[in-house]
Protein backbone atom coordinates (compact mmCIF):
# COMPACT_ATOMS: atom_id res chain seq x y z
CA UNK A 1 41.31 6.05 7.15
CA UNK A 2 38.08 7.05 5.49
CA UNK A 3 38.10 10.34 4.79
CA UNK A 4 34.38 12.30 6.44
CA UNK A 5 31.93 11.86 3.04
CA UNK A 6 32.63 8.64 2.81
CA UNK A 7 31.72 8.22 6.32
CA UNK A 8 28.56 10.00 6.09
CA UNK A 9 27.37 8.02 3.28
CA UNK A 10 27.85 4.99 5.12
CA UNK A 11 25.88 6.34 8.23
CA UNK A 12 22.84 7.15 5.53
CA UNK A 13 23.23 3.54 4.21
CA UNK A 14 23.09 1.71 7.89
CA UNK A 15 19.29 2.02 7.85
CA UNK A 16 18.95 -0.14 4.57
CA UNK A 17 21.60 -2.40 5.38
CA UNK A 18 18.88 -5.02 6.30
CA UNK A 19 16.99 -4.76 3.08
CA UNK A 20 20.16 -4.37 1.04
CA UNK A 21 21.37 -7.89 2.49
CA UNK A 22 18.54 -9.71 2.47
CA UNK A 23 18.18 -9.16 -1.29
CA UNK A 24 22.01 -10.19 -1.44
CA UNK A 25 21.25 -13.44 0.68
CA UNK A 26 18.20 -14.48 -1.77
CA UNK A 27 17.70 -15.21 -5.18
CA UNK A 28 15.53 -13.21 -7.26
CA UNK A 29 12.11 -13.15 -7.32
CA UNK A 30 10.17 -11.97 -10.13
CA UNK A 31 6.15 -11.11 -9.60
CA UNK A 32 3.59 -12.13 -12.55
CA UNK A 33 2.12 -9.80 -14.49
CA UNK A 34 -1.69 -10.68 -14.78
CA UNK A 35 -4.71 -8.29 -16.56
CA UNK A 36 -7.79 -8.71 -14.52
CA UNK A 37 -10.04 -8.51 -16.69
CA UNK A 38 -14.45 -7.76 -16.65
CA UNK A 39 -15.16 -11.25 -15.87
CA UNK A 40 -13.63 -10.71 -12.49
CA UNK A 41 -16.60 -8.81 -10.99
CA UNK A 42 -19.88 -8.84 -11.91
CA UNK A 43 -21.10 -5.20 -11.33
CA UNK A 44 -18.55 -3.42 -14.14
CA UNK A 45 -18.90 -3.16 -17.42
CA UNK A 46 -16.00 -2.08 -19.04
CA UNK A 47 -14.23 -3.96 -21.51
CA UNK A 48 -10.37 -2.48 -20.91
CA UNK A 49 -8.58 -4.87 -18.45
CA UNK A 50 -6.70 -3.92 -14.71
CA UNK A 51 -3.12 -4.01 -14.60
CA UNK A 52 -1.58 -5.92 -11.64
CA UNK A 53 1.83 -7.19 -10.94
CA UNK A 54 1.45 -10.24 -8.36
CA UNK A 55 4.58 -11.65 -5.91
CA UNK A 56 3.72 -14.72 -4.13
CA UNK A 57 4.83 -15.19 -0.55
CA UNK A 58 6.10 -18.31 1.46
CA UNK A 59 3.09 -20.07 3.13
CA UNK A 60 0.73 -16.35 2.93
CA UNK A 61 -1.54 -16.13 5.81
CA UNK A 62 -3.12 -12.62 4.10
CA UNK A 63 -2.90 -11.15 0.49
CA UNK A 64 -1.86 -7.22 0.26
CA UNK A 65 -3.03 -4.97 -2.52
CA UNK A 66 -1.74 -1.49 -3.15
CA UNK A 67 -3.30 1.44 -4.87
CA UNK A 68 -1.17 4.08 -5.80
CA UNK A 69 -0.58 7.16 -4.97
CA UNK A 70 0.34 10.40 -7.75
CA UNK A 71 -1.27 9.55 -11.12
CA UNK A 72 -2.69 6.10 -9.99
CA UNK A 73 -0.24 4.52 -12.93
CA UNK A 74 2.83 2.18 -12.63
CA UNK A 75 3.14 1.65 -16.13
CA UNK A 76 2.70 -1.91 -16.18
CA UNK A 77 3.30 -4.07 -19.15
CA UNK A 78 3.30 -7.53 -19.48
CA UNK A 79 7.02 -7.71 -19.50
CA UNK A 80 6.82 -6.25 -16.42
CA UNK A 81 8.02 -8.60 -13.45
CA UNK A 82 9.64 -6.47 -11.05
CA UNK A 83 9.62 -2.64 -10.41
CA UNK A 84 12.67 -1.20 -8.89
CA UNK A 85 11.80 1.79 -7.30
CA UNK A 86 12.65 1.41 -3.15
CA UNK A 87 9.28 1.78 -2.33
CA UNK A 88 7.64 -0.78 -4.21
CA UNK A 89 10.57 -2.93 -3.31
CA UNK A 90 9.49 -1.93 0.52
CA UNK A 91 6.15 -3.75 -0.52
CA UNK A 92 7.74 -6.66 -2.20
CA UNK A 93 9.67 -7.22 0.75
CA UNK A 94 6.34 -8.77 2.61
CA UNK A 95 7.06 -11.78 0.16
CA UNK A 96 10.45 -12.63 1.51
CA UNK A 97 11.10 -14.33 4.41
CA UNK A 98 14.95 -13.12 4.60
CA UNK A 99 13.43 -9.58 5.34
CA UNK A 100 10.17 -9.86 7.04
CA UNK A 101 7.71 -13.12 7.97
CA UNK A 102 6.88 -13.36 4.02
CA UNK A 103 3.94 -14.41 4.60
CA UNK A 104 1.82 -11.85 3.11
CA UNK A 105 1.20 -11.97 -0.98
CA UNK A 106 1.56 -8.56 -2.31
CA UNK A 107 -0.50 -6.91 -5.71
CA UNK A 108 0.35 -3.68 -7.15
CA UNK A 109 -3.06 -2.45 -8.99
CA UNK A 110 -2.07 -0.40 -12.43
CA UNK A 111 -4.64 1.86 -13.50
CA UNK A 112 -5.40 1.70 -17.40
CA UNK A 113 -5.47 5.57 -17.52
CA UNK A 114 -3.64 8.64 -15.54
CA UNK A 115 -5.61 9.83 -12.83
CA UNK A 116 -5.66 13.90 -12.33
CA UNK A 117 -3.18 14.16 -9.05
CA UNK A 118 -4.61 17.38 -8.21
CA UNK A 119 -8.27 16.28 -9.33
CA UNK A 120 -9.34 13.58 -6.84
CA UNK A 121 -12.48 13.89 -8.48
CA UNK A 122 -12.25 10.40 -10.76
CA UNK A 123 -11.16 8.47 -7.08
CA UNK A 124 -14.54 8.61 -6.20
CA UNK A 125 -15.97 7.50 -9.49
CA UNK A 126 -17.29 4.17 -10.26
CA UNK A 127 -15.12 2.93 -12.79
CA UNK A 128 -12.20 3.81 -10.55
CA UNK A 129 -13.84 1.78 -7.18
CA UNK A 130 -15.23 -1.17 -9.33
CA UNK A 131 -11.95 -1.71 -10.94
CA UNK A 132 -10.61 -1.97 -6.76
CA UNK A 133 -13.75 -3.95 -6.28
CA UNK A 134 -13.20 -6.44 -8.83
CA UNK A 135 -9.68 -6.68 -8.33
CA UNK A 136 -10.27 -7.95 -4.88
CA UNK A 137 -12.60 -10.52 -5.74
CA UNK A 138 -10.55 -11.67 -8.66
CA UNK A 139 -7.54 -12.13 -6.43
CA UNK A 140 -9.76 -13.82 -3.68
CA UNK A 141 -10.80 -16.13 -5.88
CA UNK A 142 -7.47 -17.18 -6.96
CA UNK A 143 -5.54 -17.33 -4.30
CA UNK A 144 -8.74 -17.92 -1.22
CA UNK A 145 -6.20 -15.63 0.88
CA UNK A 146 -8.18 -12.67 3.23
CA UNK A 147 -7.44 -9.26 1.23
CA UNK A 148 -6.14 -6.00 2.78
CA UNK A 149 -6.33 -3.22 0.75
CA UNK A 150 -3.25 -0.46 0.86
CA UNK A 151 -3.53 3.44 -0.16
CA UNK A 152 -0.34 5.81 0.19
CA UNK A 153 -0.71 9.25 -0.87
CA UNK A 154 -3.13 9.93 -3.07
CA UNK A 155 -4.42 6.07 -2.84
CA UNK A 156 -5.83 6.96 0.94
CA UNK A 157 -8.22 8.79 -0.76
CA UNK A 158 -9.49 5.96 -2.95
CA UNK A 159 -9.11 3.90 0.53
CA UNK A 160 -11.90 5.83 1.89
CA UNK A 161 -13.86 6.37 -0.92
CA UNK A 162 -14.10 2.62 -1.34
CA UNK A 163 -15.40 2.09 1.73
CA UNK A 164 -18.00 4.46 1.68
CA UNK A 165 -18.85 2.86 -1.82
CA UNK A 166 -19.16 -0.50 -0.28
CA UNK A 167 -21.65 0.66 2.62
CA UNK A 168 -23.26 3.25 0.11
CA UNK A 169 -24.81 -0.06 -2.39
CA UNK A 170 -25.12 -1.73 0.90
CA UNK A 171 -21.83 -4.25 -0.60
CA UNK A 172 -20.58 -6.70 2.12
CA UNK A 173 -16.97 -6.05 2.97
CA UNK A 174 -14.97 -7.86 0.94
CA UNK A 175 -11.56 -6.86 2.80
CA UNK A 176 -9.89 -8.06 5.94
CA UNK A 177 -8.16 -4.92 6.63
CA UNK A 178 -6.83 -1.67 5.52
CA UNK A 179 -3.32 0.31 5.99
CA UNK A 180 -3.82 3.86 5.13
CA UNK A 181 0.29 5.40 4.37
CA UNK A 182 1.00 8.35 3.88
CA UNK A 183 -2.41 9.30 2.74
CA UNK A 184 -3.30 12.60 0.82
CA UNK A 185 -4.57 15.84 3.24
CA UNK A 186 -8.17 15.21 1.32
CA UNK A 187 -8.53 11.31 2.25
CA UNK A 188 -12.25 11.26 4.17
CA UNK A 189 -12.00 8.01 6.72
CA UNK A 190 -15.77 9.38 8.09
CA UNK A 191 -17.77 6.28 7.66
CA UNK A 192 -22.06 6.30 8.44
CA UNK A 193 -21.12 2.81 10.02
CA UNK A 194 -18.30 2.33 12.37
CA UNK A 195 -15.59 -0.03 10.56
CA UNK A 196 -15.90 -3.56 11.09
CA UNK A 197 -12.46 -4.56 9.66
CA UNK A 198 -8.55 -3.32 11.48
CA UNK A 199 -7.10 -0.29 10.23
CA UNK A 200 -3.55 0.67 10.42
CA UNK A 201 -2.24 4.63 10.01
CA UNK A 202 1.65 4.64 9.36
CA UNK A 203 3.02 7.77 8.43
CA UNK A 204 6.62 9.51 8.68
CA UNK A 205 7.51 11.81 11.55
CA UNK A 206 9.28 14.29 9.20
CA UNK A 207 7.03 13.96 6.04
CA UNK A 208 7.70 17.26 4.18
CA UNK A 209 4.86 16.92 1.79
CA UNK A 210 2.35 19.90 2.31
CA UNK A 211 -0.44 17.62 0.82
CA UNK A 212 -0.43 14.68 3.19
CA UNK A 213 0.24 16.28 6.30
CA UNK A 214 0.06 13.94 9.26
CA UNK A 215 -2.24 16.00 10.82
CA UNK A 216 -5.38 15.31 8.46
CA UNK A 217 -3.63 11.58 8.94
CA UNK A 218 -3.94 11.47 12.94
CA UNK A 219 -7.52 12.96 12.55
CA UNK A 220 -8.73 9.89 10.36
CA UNK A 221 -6.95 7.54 12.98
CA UNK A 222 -8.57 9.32 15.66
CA UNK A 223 -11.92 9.17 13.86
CA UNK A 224 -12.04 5.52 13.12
CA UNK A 225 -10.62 4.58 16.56
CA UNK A 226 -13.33 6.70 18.20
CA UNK A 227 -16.24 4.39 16.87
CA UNK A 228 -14.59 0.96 15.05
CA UNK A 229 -15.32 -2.67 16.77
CA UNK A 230 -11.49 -3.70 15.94
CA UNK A 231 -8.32 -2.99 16.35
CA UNK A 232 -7.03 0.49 14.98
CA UNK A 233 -3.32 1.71 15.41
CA UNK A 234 -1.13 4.37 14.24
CA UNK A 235 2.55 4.01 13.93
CA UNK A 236 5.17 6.80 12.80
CA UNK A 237 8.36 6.09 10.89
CA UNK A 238 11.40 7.72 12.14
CA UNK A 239 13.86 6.78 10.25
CA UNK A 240 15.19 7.53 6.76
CA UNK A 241 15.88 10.83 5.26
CA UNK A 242 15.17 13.92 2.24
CA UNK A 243 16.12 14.11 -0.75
CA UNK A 244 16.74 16.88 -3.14
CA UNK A 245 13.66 16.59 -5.20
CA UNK A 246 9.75 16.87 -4.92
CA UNK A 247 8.90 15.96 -1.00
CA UNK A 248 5.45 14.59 -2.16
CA UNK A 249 7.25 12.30 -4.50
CA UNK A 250 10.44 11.35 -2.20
CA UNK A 251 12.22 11.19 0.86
CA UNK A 252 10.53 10.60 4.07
CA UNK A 253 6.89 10.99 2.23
CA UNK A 254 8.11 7.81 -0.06
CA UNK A 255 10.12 5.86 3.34
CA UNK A 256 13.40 6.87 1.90
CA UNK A 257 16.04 4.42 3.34
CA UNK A 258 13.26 3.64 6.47
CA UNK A 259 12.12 0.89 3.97
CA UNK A 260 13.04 -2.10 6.43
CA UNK A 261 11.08 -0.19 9.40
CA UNK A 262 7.39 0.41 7.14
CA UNK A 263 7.94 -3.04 6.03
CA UNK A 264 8.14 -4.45 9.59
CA UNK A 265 5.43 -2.42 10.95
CA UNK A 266 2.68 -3.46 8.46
CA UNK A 267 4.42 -7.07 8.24
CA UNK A 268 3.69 -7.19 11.77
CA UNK A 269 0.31 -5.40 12.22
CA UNK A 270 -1.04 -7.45 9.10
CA UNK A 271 0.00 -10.97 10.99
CA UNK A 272 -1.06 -10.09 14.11
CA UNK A 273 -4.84 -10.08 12.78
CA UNK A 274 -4.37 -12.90 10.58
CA UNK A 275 -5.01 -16.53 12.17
CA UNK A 276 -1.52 -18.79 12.14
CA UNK A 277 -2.24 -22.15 10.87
């Protein structure tokens, strides 16, 4: 018989189970590290070089690129082919058809420089956006995939700020869609022209992180729904649970064992848009 801790830490394992096999069921696969660099875009100036860390999918219909939340920095080097941490692993995940469709490239964006977390200040800044900007087009151009462009936490404020940059220099959208996660209390979705491109809103039920409360994330959804020409959803996650450490950097705000179910949701939402050839 198994004694009652053992027992419990089984239940809290059941809602990884699918992740944690289909990792066992496939072999490894490691992402490319690639430095985009100024010749990508033609409207930035600076000579240091983007970070990314790139995993192909199987037969992508869409290509998904994720700015981060906290500091903005992964730490990238160009060693670097996989990151371990369960969320970014939640992202890879898109790639492999043992967990979701795989269909859907995935980039993690590195930022050269720490970004002040409680400072949003430099997320609005042009040297912040253009590096999103030309890290779109670069990966566009290589790959001839539609983009969508992915901001948890802190990153949903860049999300909107980069939108409001595009429409601000008059910039034609250059994304097919966005999925807002998690984002930061401060994130403005409040557009002077309704959104031509789908927006998804996923955020957890339970998130315990005073800063991205999903109230500030409903009123964004609500917002862009209210006036956009395509689709717009909201999903929550329900599963997963805390843990004993900073809620804004853990547990439910980071999809703590609910990997599987934010993976299927924007898997799902993501392909739905997306033409099947």
């Amino acid at each position: 018989m198994l004694s009652k801790p053992w027992i419990l830490k089984i239940q809290c394992l059941l809602p990884c189970l699918p992740l944690i096999l289909g990792l066992l069921m496939t072999k490894p696969v490691y992402g490319e590290f690639i430095n985009v660099d100024k010749n990508a875009s033609t409207f930035y100036s600076s000579t240091v070089p983007t970070p990314t860390l790139y995993w192909p999918g199987q037969n992508p219909l869409a290509l998904l690129i994720y700015i981060p939340g906290g500091s903005g920095t992964l730490g990238l080097k160009e060693s670097t082919t996989d990151l371990s941490y369960p969320f970014y692993q939640t992202l890879k995940s898109l790639t492999n058809p043992s967990l979701t469709s795989g269909r859907v490239d995935v980039v993690l964006l590195d930022f050269p420089r720490p970004l002040e977390q409680n400072n949003l200040a430099f997320r609005d800044s042009s040297e912040h956006l253009t590096r999103i900007a030309r890290a779109i087009d670069f990966y566009h151009q290589k790959t001839g995939l539609p983009i969508w462009l992915m901001g948890h936490s802190n990153g949903g404020v860049s999300l909107g700020n980069y939108i409001r940059y595009l429409q601000k220099y008059k910039k034609t959208i250059n994304i097919s869609g966005l999925i807002a996660s998690s984002i930061r209390n401060e994130s403005s979705f409040h557009f002077e022209e309704p959104l031509t491109i789908p927006a998804l809103f996923i955020h957890h039920q339970k998130d315990q992180c005073s800063s991205a409360s999903s109230d500030y994330s409903m009123i964004n959804y609500q917002r862009i729904k209210s006036s956009s020409r395509k689709v717009t959803d909201f999903k929550w996650i329900t599963g997963g649970e805390a843990e004993n450490a900073d809620p804004c950097k853990s547990g439910y705000h980071m999809y703590f064992n609910s990997e599987h179910e934010a993976s299927k949701i924007i898997d799902q939402f993501i392909l739905k848009q997306q033409p099947i050839f």
